[in-house]
C-alpha atoms as a PDB file:
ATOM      1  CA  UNK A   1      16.689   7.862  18.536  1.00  0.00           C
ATOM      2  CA  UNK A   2      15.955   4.937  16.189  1.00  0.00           C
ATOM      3  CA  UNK A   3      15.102   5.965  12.883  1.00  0.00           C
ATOM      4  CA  UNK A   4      14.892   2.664  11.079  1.00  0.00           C
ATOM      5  CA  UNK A   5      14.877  -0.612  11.319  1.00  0.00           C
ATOM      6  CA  UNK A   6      15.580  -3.779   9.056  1.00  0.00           C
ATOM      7  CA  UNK A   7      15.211  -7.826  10.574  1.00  0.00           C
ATOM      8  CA  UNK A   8      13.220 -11.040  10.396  1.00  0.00           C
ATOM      9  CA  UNK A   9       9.599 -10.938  11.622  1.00  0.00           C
ATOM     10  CA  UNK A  10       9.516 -13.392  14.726  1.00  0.00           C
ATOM     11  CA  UNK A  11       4.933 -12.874  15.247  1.00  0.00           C
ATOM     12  CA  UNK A  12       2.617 -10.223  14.332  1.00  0.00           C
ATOM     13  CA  UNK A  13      -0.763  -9.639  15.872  1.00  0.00           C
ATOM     14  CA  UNK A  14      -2.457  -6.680  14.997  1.00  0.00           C
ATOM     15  CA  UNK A  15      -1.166  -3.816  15.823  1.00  0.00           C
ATOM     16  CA  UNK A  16       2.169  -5.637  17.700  1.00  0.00           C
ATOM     17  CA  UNK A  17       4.974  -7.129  15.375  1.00  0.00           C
ATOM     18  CA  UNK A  18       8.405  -8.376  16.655  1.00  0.00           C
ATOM     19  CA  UNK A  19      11.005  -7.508  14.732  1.00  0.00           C
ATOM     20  CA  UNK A  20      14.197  -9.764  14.910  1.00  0.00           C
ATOM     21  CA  UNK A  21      17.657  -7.659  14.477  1.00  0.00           C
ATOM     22  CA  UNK A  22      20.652  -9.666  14.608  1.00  0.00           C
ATOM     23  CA  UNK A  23      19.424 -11.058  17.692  1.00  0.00           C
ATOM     24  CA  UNK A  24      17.653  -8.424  19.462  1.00  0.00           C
ATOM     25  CA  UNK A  25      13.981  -8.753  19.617  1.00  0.00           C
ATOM     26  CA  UNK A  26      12.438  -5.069  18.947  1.00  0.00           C
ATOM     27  CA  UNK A  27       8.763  -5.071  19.853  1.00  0.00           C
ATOM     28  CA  UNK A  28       6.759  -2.564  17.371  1.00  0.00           C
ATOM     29  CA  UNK A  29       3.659  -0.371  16.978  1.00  0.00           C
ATOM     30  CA  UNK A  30       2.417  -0.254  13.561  1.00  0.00           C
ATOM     31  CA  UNK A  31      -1.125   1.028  11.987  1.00  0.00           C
ATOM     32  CA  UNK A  32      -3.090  -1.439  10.090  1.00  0.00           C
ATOM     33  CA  UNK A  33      -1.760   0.390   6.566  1.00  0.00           C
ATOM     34  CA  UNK A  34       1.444  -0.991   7.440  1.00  0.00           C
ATOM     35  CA  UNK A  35       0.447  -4.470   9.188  1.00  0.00           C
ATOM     36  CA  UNK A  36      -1.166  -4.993   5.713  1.00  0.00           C
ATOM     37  CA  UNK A  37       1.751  -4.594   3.444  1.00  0.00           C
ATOM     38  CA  UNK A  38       4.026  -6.768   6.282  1.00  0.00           C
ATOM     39  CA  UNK A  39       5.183 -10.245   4.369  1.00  0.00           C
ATOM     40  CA  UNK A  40       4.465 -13.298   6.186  1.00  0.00           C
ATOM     41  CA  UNK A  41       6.017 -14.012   9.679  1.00  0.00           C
ATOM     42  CA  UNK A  42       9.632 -15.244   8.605  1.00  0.00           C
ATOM     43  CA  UNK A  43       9.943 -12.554   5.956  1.00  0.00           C
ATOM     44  CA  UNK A  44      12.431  -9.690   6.184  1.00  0.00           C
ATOM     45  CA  UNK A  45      10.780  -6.188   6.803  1.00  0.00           C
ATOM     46  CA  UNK A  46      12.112  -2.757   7.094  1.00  0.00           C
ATOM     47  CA  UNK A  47      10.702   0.189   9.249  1.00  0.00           C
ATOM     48  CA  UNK A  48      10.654   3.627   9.718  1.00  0.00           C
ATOM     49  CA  UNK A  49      10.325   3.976  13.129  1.00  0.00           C
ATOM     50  CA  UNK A  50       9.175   7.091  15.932  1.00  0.00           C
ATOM     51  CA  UNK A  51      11.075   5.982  19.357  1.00  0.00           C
ATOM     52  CA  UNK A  52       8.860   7.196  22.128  1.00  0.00           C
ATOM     53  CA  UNK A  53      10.128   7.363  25.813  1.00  0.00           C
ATOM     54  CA  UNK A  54       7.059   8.209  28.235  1.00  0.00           C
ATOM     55  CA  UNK A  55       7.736   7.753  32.141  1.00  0.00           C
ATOM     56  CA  UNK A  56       6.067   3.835  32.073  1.00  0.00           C
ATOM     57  CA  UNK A  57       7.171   2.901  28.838  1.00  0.00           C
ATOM     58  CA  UNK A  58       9.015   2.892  25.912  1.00  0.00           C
ATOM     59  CA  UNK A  59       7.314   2.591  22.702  1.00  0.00           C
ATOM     60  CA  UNK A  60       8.526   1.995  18.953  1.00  0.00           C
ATOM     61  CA  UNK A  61       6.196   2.901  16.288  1.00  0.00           C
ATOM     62  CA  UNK A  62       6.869   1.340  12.434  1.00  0.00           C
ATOM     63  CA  UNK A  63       5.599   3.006   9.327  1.00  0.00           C
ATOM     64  CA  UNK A  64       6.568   1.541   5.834  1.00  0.00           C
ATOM     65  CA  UNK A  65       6.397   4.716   4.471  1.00  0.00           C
ATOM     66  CA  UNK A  66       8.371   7.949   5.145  1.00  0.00           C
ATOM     67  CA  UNK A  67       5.232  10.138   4.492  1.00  0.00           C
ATOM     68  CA  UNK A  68       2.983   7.881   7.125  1.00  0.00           C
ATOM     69  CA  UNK A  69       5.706   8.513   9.927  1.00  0.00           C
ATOM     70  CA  UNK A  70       5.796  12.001   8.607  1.00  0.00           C
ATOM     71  CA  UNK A  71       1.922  12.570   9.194  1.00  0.00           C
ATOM     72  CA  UNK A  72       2.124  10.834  12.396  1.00  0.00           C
ATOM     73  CA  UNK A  73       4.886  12.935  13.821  1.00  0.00           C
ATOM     74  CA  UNK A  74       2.574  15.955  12.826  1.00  0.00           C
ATOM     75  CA  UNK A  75      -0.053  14.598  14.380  1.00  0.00           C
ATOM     76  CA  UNK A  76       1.120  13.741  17.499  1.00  0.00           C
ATOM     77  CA  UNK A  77       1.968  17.732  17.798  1.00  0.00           C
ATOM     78  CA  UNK A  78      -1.812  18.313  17.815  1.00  0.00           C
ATOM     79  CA  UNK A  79      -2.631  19.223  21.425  1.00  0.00           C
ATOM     80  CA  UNK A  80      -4.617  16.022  22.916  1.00  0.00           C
ATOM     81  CA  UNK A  81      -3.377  13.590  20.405  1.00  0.00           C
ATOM     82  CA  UNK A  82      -1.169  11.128  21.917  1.00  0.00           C
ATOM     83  CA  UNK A  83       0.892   8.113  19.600  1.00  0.00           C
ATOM     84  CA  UNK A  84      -2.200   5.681  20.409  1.00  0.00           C
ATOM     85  CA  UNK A  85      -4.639   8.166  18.710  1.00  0.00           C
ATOM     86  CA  UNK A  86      -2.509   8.581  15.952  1.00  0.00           C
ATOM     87  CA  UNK A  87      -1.881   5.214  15.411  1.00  0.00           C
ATOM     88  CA  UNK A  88      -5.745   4.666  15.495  1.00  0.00           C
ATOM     89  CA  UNK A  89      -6.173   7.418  12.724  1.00  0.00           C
ATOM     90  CA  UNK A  90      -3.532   5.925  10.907  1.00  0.00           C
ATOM     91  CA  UNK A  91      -5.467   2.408  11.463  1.00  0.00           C
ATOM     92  CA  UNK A  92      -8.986   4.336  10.612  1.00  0.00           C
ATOM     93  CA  UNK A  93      -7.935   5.298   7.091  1.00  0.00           C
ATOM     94  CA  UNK A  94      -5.631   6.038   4.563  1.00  0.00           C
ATOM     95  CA  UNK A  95      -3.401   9.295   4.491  1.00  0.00           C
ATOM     96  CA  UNK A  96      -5.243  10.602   0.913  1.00  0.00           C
ATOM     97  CA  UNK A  97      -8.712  10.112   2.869  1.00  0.00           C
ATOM     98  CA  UNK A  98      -7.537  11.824   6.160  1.00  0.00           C
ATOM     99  CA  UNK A  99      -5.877  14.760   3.967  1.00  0.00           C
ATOM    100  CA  UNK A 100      -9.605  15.043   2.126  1.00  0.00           C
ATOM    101  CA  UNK A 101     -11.723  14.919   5.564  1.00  0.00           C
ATOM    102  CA  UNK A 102      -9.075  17.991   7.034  1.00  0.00           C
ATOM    103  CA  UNK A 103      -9.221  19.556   3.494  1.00  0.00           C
ATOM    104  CA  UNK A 104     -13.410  19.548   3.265  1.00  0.00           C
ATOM    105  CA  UNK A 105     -13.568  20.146   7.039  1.00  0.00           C
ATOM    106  CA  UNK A 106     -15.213  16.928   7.531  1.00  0.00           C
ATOM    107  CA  UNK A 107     -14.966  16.715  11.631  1.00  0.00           C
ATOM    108  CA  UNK A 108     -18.389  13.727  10.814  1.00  0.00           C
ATOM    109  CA  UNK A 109     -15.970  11.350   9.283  1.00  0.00           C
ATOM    110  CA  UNK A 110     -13.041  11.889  11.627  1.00  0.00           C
ATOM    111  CA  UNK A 111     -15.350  11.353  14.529  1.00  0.00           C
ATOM    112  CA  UNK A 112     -15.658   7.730  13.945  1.00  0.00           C
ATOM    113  CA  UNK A 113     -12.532   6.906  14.017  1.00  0.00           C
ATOM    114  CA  UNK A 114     -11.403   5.525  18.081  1.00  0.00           C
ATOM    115  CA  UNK A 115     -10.911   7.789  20.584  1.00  0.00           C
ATOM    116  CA  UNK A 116     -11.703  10.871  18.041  1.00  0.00           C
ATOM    117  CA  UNK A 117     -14.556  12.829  19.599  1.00  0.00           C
ATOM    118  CA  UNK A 118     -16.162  16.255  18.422  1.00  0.00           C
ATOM    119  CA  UNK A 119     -13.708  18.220  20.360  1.00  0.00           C
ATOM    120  CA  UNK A 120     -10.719  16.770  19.131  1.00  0.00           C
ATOM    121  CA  UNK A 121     -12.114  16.364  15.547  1.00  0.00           C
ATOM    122  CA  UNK A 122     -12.096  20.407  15.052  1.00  0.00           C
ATOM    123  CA  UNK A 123      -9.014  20.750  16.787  1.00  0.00           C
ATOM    124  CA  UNK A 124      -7.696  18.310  13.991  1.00  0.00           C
ATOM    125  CA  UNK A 125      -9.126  20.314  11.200  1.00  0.00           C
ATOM    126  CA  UNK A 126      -7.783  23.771  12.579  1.00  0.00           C
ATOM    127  CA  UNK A 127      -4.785  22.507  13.561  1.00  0.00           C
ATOM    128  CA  UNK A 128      -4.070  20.151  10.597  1.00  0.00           C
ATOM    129  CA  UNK A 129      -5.332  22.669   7.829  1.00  0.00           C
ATOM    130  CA  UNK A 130      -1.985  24.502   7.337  1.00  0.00           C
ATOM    131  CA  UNK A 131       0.397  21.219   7.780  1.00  0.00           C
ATOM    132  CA  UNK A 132      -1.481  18.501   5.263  1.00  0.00           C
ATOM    133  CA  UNK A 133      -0.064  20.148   2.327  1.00  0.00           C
ATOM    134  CA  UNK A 134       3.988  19.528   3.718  1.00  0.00           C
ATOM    135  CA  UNK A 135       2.942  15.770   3.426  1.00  0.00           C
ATOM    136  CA  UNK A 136       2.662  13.821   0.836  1.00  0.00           C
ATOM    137  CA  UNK A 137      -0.230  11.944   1.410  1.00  0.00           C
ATOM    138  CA  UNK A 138      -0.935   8.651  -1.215  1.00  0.00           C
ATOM    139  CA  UNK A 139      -3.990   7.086  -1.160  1.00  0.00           C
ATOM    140  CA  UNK A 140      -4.043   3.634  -0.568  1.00  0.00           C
ATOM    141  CA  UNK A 141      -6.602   1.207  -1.393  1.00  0.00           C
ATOM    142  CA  UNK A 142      -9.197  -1.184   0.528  1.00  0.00           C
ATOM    143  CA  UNK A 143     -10.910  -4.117   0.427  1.00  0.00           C
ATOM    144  CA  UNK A 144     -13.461  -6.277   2.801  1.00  0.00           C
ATOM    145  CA  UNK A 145     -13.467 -10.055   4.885  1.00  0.00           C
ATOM    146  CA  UNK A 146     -15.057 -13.229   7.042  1.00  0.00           C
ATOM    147  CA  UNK A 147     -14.627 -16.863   8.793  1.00  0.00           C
ATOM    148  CA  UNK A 148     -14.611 -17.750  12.932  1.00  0.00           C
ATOM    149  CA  UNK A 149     -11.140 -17.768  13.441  1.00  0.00           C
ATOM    150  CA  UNK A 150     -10.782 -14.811  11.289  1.00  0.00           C
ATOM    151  CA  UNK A 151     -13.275 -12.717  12.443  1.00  0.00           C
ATOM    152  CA  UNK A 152     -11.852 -13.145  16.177  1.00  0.00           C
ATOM    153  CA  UNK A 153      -8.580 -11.925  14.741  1.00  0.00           C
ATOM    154  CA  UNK A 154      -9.930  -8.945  13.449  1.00  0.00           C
ATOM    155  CA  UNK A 155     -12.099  -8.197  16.656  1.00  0.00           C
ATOM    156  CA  UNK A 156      -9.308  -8.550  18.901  1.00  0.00           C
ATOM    157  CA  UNK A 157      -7.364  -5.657  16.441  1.00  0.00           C
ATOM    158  CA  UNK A 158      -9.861  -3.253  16.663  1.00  0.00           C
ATOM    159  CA  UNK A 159     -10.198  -3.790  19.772  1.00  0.00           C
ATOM    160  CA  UNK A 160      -6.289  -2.569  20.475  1.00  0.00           C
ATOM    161  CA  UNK A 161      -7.142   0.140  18.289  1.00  0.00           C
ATOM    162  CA  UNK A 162      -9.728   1.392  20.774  1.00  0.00           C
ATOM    163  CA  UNK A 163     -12.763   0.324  19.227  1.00  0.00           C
ATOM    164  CA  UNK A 164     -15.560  -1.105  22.092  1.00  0.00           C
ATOM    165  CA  UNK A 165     -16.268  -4.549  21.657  1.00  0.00           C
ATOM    166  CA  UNK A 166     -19.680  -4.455  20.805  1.00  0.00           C
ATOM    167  CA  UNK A 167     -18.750  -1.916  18.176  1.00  0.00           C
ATOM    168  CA  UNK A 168     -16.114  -3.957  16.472  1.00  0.00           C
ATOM    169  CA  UNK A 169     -18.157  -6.504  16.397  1.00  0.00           C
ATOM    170  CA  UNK A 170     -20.572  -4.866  14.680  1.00  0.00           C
ATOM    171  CA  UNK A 171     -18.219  -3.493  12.191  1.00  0.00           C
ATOM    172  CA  UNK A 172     -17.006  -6.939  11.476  1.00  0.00           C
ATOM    173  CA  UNK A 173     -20.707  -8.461  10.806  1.00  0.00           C
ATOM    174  CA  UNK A 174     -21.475  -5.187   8.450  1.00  0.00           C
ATOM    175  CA  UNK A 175     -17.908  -6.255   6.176  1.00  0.00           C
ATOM    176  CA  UNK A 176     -19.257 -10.398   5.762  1.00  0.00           C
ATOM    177  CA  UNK A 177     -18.651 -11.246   2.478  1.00  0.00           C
ATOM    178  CA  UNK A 178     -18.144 -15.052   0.755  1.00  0.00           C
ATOM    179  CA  UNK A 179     -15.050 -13.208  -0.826  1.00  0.00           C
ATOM    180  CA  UNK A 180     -13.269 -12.692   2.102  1.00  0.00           C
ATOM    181  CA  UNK A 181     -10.154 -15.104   3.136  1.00  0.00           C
ATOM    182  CA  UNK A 182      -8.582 -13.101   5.878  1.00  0.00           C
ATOM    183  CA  UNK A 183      -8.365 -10.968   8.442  1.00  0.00           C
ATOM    184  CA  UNK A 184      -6.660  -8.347   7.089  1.00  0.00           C
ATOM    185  CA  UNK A 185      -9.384  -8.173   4.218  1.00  0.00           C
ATOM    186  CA  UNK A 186     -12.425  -7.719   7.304  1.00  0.00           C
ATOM    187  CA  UNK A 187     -10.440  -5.024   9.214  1.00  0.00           C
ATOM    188  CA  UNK A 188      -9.840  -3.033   5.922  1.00  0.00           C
ATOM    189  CA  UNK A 189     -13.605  -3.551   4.936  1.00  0.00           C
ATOM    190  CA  UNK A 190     -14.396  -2.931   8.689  1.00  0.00           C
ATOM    191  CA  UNK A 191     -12.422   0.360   8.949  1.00  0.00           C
ATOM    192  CA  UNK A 192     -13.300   1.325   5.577  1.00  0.00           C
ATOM    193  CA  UNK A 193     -17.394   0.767   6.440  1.00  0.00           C
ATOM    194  CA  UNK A 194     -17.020   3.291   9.417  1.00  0.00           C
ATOM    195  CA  UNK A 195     -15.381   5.969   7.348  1.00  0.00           C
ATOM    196  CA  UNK A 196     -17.812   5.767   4.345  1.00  0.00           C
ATOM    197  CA  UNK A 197     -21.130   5.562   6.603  1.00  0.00           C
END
């Protein structure tokens, strides 16, 4: 399995980042918690990584955190919750903010988040109840963002996350702000407008 790994970043789009590793190009997963704290594309990164081997594909998932890989990992154990719903969750909001919604039995809140219906929002909340406190779960902060070129970049993220089109864009017009200067900045305020609504 690989655990961890350290290299150059070669490109990162949202949620794909290629990490370079002595020569060896790994391709990797990563929620938008992590894409935000990435340096610059050139910069030297280390992950903590969740190898996945399915029967189409092989996938490697990045955390820059031990505790996010560690609530992923429990995650994925929740029956129906595959790494691409995890990762959205992840994406959707922070690890403090997930640990509150499981802890007040907010199944409203985890709904919005992509791919998260009713169903699989109390089977979270059951299932999750007993592990959230063998995490340690940090809150992170979030912020908001704008621009053409920008907004397309955020779109197109949400979008991998699972998001509908129409929805993202939506989310993206409701986070418009003259303060904004990237596209990081719009999905946080994007993500962070669908949890707090």
């Amino acid at each position: 399995m690989i655990g961890q790994i350290t290299g150059i970043i070669v490109s990162k789009i949202a949620p794909d980042v290629l990490v370079d590793v002595q020569g060896v190009g790994y391709e990797v997963l990563v929620s938008l918690g992590t894409f935000f704290e990435l340096p610059e594309v050139g910069g030297g990164v280390t992950l903590h990584t969740h190898f996945v081997v399915r029967d189409d594909a092989q996938l490697l998932f990045g955390f820059s955190s031990l505790p996010e890989r560690s609530l992923f990992r429990t995650l994925i154990k929740v029956n129906g919750v595959g790494p691409k719903m995890a990762l959205g969750i992840l994406s959707g909001m922070t690890a403090g903010e997930f640990a509150h919604a499981i802890r007040t039995n907010d199944v409203a809140t985890l709904v919005k988040l992509p791919g998260v219906g009713k169903k699989t929002a109390e089977r979270l909340v059951i299932e999750m109840r007993d592990r959230i406190d063998h995490i340690d779960v940090t809150t992170n902060a979030s912020v908001a963002v704008k621009r053409p070129d920008i907004q397309q970049e955020a779109e197109s993220a949400l979008i991998a996350l699972g998001y509908k089109p129409q929805d993202a864009a939506k989310m993206i017009s409701r986070t418009e702000s003259d303060q904004v200067t990237t596209a990081e900045q719009l999905i946080r305020g994007a993500l962070k407008s669908m949890v707090s609504k």
